[in-house]
PDB file of N, CA and C in Angstrom:
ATOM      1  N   UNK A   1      17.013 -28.587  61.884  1.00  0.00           N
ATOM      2  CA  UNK A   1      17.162 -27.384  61.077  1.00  0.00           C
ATOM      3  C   UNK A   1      15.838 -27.017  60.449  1.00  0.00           C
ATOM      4  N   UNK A   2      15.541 -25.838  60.764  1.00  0.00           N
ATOM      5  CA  UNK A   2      14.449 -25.344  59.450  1.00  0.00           C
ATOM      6  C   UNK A   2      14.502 -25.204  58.340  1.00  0.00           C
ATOM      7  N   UNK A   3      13.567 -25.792  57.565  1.00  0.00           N
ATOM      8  CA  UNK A   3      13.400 -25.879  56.175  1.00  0.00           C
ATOM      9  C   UNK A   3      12.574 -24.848  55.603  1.00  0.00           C
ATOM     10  N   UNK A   4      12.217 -23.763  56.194  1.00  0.00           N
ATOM     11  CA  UNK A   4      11.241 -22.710  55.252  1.00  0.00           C
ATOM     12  C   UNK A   4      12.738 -21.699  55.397  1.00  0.00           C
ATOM     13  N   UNK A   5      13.502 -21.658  55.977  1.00  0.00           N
ATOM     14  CA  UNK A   5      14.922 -20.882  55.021  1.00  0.00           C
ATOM     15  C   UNK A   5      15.321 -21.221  54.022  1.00  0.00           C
ATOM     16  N   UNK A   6      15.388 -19.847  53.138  1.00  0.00           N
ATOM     17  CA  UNK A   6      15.645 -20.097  51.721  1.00  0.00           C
ATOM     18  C   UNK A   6      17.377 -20.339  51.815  1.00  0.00           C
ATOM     19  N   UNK A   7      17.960 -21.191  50.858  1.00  0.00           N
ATOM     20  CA  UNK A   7      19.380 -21.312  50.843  1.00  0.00           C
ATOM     21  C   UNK A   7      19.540 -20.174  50.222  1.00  0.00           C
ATOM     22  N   UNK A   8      21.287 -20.078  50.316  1.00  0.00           N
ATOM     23  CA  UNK A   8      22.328 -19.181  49.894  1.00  0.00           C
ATOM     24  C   UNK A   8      22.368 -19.205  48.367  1.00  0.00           C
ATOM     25  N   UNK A   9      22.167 -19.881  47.683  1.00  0.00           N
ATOM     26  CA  UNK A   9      21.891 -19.970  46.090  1.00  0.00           C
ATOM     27  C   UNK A   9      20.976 -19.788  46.047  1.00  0.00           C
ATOM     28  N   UNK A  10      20.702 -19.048  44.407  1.00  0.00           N
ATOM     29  CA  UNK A  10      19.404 -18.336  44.168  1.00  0.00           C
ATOM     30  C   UNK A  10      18.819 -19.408  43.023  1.00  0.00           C
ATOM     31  N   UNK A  11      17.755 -19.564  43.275  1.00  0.00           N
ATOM     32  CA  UNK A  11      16.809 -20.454  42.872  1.00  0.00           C
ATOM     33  C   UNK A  11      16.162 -20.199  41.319  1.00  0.00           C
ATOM     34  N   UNK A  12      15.435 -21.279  40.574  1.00  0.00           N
ATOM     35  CA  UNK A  12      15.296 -20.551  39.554  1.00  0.00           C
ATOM     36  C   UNK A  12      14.280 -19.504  39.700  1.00  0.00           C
ATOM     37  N   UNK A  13      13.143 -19.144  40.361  1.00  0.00           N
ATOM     38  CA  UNK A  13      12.308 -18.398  40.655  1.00  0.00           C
ATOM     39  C   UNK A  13      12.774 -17.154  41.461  1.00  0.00           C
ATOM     40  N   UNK A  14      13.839 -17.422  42.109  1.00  0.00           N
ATOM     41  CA  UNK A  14      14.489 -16.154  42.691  1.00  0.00           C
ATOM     42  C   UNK A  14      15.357 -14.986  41.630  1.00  0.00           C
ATOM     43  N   UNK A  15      15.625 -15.907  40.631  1.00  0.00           N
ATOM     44  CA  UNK A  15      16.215 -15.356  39.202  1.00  0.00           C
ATOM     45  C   UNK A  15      15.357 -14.554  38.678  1.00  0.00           C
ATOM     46  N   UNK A  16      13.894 -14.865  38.700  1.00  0.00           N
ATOM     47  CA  UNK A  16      13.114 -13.896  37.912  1.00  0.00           C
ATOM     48  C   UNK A  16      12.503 -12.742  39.042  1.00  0.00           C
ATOM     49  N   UNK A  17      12.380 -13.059  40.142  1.00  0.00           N
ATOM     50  CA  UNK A  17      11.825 -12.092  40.894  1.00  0.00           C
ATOM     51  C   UNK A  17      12.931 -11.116  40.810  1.00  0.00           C
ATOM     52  N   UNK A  18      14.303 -11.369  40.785  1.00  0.00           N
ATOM     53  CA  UNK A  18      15.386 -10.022  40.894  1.00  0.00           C
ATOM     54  C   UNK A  18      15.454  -9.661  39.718  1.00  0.00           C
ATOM     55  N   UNK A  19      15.050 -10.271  38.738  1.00  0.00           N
ATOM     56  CA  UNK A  19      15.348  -9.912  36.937  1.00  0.00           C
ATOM     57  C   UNK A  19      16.394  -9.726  36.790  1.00  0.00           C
ATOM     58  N   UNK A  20      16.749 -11.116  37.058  1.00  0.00           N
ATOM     59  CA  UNK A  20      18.192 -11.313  36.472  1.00  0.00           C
ATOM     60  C   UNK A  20      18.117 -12.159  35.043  1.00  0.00           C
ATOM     61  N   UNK A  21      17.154 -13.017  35.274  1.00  0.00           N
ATOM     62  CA  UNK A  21      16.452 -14.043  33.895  1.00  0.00           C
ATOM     63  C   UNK A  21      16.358 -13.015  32.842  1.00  0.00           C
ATOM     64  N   UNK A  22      16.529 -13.096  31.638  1.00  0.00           N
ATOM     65  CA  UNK A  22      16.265 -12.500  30.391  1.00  0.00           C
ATOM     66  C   UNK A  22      15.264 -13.452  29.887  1.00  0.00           C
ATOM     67  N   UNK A  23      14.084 -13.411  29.338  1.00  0.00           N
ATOM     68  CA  UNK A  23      13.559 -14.187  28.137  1.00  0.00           C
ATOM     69  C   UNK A  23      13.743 -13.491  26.876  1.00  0.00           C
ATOM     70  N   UNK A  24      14.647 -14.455  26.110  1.00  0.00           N
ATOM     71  CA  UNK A  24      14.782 -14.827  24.994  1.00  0.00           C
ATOM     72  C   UNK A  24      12.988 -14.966  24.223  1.00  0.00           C
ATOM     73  N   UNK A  25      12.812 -13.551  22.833  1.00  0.00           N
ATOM     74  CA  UNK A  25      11.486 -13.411  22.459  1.00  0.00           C
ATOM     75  C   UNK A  25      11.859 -13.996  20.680  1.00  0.00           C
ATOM     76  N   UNK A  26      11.081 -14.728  20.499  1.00  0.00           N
ATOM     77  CA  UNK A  26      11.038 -15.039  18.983  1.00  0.00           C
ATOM     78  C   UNK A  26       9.389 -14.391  18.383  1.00  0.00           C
ATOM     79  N   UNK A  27       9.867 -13.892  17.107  1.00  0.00           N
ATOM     80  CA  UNK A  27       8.775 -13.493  16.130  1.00  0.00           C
ATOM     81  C   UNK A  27       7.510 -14.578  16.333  1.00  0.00           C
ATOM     82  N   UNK A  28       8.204 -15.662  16.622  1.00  0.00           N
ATOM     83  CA  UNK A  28       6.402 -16.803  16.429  1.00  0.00           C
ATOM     84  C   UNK A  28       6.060 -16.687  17.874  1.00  0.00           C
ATOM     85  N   UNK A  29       6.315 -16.307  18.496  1.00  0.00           N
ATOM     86  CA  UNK A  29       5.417 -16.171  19.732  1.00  0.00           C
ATOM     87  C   UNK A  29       4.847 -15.110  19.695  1.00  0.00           C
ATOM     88  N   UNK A  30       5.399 -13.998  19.278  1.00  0.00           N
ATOM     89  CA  UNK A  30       5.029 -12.724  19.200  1.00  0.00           C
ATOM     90  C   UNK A  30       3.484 -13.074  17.957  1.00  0.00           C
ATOM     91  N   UNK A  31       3.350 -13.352  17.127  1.00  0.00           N
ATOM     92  CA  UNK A  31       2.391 -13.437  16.079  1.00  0.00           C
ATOM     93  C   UNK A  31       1.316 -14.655  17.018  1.00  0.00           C
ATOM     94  N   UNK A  32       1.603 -15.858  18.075  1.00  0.00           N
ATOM     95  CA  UNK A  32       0.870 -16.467  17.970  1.00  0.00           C
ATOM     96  C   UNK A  32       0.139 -15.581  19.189  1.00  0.00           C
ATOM     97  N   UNK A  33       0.179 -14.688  19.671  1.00  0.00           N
ATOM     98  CA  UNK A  33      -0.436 -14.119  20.809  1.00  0.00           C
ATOM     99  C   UNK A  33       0.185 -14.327  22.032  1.00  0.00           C
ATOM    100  N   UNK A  34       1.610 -14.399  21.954  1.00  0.00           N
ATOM    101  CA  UNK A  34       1.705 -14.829  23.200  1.00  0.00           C
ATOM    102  C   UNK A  34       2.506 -13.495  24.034  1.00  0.00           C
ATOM    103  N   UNK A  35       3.072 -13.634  25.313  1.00  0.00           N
ATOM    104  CA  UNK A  35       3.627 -12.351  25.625  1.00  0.00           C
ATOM    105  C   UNK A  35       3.872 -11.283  24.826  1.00  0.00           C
ATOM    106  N   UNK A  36       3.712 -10.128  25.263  1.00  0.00           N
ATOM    107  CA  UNK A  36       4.303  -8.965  24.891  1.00  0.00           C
ATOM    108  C   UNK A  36       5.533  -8.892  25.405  1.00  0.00           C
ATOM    109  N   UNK A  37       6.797  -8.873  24.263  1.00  0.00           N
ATOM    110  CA  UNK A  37       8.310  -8.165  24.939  1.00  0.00           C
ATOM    111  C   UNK A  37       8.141  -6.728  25.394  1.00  0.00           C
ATOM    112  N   UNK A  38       8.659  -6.584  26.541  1.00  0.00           N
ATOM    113  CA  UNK A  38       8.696  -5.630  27.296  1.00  0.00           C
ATOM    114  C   UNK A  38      10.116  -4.472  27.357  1.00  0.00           C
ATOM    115  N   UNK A  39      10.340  -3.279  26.689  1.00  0.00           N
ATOM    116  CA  UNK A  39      11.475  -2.695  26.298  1.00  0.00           C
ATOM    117  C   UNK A  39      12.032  -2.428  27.602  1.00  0.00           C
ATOM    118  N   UNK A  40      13.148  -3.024  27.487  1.00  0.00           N
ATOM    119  CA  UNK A  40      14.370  -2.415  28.611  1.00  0.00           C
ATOM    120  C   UNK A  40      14.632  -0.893  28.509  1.00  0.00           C
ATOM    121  N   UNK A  41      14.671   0.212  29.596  1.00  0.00           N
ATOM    122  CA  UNK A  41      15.293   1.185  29.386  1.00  0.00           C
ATOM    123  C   UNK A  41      16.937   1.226  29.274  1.00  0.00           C
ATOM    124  N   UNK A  42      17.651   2.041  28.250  1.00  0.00           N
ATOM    125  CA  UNK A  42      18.840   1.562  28.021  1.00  0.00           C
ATOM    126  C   UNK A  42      19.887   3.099  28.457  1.00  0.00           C
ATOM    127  N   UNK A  43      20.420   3.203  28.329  1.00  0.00           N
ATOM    128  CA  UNK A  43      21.216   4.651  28.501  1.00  0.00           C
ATOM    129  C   UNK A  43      21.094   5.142  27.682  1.00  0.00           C
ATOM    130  N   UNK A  44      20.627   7.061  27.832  1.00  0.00           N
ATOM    131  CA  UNK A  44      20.437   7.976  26.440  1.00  0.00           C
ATOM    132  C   UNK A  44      21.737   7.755  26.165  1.00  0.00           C
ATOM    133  N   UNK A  45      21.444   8.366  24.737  1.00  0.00           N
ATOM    134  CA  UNK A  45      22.783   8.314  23.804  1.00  0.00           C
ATOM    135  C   UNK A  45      22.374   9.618  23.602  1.00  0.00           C
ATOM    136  N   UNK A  46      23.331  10.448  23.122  1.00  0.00           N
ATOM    137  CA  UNK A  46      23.047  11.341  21.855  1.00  0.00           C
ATOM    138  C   UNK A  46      22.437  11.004  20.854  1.00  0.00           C
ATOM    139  N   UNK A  47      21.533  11.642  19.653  1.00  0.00           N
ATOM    140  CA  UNK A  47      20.876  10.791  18.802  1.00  0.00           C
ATOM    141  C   UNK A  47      21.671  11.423  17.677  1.00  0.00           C
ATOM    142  N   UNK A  48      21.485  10.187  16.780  1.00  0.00           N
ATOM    143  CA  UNK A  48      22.752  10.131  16.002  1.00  0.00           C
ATOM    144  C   UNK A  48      21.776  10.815  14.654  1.00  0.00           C
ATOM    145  N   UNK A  49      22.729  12.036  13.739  1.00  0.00           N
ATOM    146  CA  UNK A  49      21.552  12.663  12.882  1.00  0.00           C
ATOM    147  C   UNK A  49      22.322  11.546  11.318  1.00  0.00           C
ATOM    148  N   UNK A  50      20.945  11.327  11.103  1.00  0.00           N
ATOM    149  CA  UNK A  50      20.951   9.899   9.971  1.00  0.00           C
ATOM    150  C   UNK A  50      21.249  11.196   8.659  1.00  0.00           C
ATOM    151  N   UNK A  51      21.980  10.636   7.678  1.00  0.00           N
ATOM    152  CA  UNK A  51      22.335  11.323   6.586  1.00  0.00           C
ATOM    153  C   UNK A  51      21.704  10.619   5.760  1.00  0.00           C
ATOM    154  N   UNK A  52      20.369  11.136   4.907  1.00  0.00           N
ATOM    155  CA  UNK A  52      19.890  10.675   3.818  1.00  0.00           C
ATOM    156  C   UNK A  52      20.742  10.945   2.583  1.00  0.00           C
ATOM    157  N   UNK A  53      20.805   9.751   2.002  1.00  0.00           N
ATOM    158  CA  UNK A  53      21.611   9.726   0.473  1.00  0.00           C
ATOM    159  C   UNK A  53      20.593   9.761  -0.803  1.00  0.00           C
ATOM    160  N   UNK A  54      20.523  10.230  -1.474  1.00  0.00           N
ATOM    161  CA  UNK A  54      19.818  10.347  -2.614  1.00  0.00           C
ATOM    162  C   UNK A  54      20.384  10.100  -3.840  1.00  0.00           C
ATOM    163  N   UNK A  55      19.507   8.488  -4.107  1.00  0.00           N
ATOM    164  CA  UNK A  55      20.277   8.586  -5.402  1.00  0.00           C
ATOM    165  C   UNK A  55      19.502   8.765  -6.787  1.00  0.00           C
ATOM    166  N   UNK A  56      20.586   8.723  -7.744  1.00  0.00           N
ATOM    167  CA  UNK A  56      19.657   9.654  -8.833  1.00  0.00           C
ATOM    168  C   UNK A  56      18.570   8.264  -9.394  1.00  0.00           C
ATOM    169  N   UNK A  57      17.947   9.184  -9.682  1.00  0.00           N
ATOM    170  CA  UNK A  57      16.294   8.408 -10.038  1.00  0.00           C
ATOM    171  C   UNK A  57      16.790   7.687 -11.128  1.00  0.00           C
ATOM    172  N   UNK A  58      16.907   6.262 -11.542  1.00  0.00           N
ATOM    173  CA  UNK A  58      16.637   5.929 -12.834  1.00  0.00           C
ATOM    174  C   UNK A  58      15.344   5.482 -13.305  1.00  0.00           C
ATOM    175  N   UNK A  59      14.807   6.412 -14.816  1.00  0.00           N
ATOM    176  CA  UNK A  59      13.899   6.898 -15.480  1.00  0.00           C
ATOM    177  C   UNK A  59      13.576   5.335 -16.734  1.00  0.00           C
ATOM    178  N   UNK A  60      12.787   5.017 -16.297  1.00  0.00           N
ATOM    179  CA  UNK A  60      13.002   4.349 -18.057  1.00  0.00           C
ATOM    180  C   UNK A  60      12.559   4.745 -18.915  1.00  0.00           C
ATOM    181  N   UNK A  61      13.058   4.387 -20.445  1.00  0.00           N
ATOM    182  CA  UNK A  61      12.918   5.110 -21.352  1.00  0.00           C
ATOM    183  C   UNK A  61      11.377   4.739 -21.638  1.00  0.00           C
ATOM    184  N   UNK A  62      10.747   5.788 -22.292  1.00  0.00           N
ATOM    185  CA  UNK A  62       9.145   5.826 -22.684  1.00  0.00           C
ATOM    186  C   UNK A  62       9.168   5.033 -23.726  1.00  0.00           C
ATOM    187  N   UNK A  63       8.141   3.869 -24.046  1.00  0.00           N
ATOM    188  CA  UNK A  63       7.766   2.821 -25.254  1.00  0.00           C
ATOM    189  C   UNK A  63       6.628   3.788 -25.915  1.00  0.00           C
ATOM    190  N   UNK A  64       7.288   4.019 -26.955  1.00  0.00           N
ATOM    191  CA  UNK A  64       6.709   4.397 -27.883  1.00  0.00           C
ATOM    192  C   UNK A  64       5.341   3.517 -28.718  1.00  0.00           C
ATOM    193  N   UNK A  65       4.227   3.699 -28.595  1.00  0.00           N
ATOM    194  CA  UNK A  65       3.455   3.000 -28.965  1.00  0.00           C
ATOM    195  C   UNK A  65       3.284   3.074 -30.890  1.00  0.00           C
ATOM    196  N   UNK A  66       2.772   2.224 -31.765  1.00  0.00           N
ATOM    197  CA  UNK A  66       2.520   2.656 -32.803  1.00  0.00           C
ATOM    198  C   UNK A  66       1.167   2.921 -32.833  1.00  0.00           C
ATOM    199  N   UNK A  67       0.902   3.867 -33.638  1.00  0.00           N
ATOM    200  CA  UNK A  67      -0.211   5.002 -33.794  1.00  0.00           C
ATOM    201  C   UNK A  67      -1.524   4.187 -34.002  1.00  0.00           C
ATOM    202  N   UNK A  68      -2.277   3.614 -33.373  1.00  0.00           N
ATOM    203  CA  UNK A  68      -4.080   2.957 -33.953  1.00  0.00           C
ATOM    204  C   UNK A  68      -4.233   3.640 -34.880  1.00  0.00           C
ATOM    205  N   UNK A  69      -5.104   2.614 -35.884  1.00  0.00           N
ATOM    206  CA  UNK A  69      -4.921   3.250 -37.248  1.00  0.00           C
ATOM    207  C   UNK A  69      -6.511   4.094 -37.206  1.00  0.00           C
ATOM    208  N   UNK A  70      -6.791   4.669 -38.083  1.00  0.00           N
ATOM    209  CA  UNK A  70      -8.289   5.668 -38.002  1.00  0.00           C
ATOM    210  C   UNK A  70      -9.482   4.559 -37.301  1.00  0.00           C
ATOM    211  N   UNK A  71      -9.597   3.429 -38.449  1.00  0.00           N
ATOM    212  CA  UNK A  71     -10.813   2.919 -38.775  1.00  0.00           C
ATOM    213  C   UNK A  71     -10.737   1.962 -37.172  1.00  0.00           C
ATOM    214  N   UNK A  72      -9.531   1.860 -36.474  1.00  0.00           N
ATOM    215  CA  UNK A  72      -9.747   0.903 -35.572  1.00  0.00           C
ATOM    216  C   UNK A  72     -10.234   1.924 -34.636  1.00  0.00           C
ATOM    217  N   UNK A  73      -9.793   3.166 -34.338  1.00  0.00           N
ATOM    218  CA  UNK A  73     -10.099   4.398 -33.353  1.00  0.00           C
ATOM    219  C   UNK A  73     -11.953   4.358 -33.397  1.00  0.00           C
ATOM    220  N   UNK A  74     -12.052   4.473 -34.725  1.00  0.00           N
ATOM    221  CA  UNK A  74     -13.597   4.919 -34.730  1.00  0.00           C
ATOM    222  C   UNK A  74     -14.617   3.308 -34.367  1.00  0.00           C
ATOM    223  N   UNK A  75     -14.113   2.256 -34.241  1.00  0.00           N
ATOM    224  CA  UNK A  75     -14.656   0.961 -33.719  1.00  0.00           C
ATOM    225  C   UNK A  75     -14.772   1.178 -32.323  1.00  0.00           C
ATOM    226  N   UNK A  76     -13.589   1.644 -31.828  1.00  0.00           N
ATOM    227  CA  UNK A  76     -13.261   1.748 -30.461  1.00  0.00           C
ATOM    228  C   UNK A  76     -14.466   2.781 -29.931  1.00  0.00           C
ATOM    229  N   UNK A  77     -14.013   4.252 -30.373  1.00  0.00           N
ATOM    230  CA  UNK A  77     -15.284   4.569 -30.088  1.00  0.00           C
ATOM    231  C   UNK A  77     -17.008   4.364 -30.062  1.00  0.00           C
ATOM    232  N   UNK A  78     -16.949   3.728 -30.855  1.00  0.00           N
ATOM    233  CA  UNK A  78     -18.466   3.250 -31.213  1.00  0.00           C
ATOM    234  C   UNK A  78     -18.810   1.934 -30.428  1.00  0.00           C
ATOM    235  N   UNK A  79     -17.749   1.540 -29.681  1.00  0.00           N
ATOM    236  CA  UNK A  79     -17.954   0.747 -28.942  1.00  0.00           C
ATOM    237  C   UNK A  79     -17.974   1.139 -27.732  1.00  0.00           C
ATOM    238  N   UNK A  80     -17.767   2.459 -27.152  1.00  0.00           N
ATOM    239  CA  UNK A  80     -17.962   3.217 -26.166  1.00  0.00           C
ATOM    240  C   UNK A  80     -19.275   4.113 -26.320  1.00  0.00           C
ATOM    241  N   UNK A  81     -19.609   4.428 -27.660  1.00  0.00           N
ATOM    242  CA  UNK A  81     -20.783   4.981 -27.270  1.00  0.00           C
ATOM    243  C   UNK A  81     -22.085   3.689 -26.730  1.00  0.00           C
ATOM    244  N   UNK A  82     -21.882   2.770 -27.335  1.00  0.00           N
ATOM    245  CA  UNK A  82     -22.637   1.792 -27.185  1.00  0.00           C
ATOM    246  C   UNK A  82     -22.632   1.227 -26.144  1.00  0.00           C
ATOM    247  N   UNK A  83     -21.352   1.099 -24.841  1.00  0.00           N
ATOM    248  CA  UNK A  83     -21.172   1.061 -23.472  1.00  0.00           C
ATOM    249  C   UNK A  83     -22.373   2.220 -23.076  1.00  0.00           C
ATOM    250  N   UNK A  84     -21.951   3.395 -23.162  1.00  0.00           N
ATOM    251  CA  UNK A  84     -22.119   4.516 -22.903  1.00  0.00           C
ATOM    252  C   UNK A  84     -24.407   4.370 -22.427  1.00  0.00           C
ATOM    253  N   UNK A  85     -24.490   4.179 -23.864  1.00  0.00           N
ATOM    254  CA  UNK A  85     -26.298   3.898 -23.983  1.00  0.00           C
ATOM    255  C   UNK A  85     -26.823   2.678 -23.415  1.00  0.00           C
ATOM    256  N   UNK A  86     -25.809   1.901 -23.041  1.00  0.00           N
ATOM    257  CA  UNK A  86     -26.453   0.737 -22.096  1.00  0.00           C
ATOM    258  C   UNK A  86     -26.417   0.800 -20.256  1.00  0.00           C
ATOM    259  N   UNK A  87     -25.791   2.344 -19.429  1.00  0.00           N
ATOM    260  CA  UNK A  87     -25.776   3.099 -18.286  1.00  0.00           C
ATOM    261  C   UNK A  87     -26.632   3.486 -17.943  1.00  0.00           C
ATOM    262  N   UNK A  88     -27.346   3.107 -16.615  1.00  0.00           N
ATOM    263  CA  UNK A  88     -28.757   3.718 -16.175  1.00  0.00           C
ATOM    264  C   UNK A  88     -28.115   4.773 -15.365  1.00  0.00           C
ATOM    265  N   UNK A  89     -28.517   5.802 -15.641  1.00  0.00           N
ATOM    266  CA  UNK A  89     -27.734   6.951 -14.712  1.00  0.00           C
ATOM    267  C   UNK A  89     -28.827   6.464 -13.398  1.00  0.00           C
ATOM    268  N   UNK A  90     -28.448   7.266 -12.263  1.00  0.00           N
ATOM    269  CA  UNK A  90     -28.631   7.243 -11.034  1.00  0.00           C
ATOM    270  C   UNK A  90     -29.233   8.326 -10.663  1.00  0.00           C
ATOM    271  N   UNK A  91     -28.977   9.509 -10.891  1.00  0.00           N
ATOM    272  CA  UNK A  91     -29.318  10.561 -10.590  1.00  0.00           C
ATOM    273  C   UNK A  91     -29.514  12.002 -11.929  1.00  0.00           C
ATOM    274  N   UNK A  92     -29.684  13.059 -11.969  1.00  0.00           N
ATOM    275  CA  UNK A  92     -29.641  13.773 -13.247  1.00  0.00           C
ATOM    276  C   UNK A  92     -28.083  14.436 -13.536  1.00  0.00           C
ATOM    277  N   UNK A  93     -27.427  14.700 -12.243  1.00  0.00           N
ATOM    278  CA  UNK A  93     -26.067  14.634 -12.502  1.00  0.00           C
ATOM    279  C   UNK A  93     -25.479  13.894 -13.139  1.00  0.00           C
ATOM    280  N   UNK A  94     -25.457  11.950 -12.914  1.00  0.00           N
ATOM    281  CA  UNK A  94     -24.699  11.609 -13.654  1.00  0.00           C
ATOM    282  C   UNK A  94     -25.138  11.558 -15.297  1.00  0.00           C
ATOM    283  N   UNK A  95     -26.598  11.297 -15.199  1.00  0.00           N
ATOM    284  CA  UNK A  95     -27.178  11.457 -16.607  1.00  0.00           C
ATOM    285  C   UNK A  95     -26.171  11.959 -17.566  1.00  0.00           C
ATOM    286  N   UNK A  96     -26.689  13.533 -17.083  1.00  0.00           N
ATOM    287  CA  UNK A  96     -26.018  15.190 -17.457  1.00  0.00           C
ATOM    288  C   UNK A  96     -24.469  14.346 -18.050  1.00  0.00           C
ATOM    289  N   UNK A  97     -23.583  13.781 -17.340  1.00  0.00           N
ATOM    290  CA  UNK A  97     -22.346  13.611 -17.294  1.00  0.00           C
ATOM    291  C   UNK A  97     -22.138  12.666 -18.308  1.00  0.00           C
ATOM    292  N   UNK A  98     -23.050  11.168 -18.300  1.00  0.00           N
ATOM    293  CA  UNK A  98     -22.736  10.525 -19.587  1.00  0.00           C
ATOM    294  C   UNK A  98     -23.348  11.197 -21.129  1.00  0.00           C
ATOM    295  N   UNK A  99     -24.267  12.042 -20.963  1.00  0.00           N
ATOM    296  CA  UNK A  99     -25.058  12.524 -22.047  1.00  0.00           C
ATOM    297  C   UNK A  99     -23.363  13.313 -22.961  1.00  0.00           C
ATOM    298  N   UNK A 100     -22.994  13.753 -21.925  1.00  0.00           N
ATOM    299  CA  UNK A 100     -21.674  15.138 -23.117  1.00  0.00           C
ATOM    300  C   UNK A 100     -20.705  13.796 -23.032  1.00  0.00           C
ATOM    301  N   UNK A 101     -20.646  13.233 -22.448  1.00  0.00           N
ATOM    302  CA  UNK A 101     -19.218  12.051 -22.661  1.00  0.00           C
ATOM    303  C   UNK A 101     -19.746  11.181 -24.166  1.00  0.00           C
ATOM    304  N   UNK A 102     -21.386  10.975 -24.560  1.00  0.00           N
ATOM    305  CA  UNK A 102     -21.858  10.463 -25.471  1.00  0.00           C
ATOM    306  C   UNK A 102     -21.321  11.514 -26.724  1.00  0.00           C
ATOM    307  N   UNK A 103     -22.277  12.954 -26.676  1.00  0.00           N
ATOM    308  CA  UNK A 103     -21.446  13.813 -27.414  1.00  0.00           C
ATOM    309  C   UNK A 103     -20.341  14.291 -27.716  1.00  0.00           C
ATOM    310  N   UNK A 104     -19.121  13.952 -27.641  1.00  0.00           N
ATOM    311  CA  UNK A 104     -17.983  14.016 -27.427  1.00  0.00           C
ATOM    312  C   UNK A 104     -17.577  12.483 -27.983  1.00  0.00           C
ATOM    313  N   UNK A 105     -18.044  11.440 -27.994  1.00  0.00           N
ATOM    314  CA  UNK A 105     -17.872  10.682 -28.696  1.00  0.00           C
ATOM    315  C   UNK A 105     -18.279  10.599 -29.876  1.00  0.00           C
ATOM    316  N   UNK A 106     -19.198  10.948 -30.349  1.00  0.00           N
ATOM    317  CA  UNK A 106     -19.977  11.462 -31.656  1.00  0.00           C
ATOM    318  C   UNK A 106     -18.930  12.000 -32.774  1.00  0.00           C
ATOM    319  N   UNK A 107     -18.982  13.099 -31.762  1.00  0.00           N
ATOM    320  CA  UNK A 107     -18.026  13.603 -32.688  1.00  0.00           C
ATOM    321  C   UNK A 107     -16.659  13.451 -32.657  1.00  0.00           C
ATOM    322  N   UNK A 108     -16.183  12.667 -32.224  1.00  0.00           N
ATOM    323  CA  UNK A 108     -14.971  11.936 -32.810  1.00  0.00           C
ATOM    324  C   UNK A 108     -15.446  10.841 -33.636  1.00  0.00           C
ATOM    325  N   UNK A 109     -16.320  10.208 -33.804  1.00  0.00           N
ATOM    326  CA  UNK A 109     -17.195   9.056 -34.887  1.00  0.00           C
ATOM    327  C   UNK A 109     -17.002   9.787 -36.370  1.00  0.00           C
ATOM    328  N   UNK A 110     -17.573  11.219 -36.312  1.00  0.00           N
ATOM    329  CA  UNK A 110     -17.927  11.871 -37.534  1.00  0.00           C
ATOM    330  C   UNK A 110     -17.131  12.717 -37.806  1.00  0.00           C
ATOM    331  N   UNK A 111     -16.108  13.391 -37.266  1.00  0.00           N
ATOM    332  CA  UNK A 111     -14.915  13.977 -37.984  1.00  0.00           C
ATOM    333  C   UNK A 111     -14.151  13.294 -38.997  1.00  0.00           C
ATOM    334  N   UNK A 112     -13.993  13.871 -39.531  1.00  0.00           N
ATOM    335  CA  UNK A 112     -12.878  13.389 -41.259  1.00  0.00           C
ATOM    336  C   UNK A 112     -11.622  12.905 -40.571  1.00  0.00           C
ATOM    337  N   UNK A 113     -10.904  13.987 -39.945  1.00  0.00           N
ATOM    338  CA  UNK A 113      -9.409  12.975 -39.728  1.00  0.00           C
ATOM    339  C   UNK A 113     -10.054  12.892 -38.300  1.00  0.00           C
ATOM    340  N   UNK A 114      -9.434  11.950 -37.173  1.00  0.00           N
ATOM    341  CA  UNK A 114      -9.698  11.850 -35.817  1.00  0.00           C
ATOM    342  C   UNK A 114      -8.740  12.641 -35.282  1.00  0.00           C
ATOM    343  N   UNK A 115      -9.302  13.551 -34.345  1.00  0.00           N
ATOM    344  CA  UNK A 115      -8.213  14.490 -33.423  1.00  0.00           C
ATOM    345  C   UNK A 115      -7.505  13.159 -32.508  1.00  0.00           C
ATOM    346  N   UNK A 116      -6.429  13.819 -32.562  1.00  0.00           N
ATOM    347  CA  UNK A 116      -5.494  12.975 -31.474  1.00  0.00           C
ATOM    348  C   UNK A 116      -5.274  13.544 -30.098  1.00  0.00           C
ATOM    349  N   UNK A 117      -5.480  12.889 -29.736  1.00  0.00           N
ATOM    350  CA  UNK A 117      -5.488  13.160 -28.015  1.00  0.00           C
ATOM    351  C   UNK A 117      -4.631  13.291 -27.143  1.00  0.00           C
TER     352      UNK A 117
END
């Protein structure tokens, strides 16, 4: 009898040449580089129209801060102008830009009551 005839049962290699074999794909193969799963084409469906639900926003309530008192406001600032004069501007734009952010601190330093912001 010849032996290069394939038998009547299908072999395990004859399983994958007809794609009948499925491989079974797990996430860790997928991450360690290994095969790409390959998408089966499946039968159209109709596509099904998804109903977004909206639900109502819950808001939390705003924390009310208590008010900084004057003398700590005007530390604060003076500790920003003093940030402020230790900035090497870069260019005359930004100069320009910390120079009125300096003035503008000033005068919140030297006003009687502090405007609130």
């Amino acid at each position: 009898m010849p032996t290069n005839h394939r038998s009547s049962t299908p072999q395990k290699c004859d399983l994958c040449t007809l794609g009948l074999r499925k491989k079974k794909w797990s996430i860790q193969e997928d991450f360690r580089g290994g095969a790409t799963p390959v998408s089966i084409p499946t039968a159209k469906a109709a596509p099904i129209a998804e109903k977004i639900l909206h639900s109502p926003s819950v808001t939390k309530p705003v924390k009310l801060w208590e008010p900084i008192p004057e003398d700590k406001q005007r530390e604060l600032f003076k500790w920003m102008l003093e940030e402020k004069r230790k900035i090497k501007p870069k260019d005359p734009e930004e100069k320009k830009r910390i120079d009125e952010e300096k003035a503008i601190l000033k005068q919140f330093i030297l006003a009687k009551p502090i405007p609130s912001i």
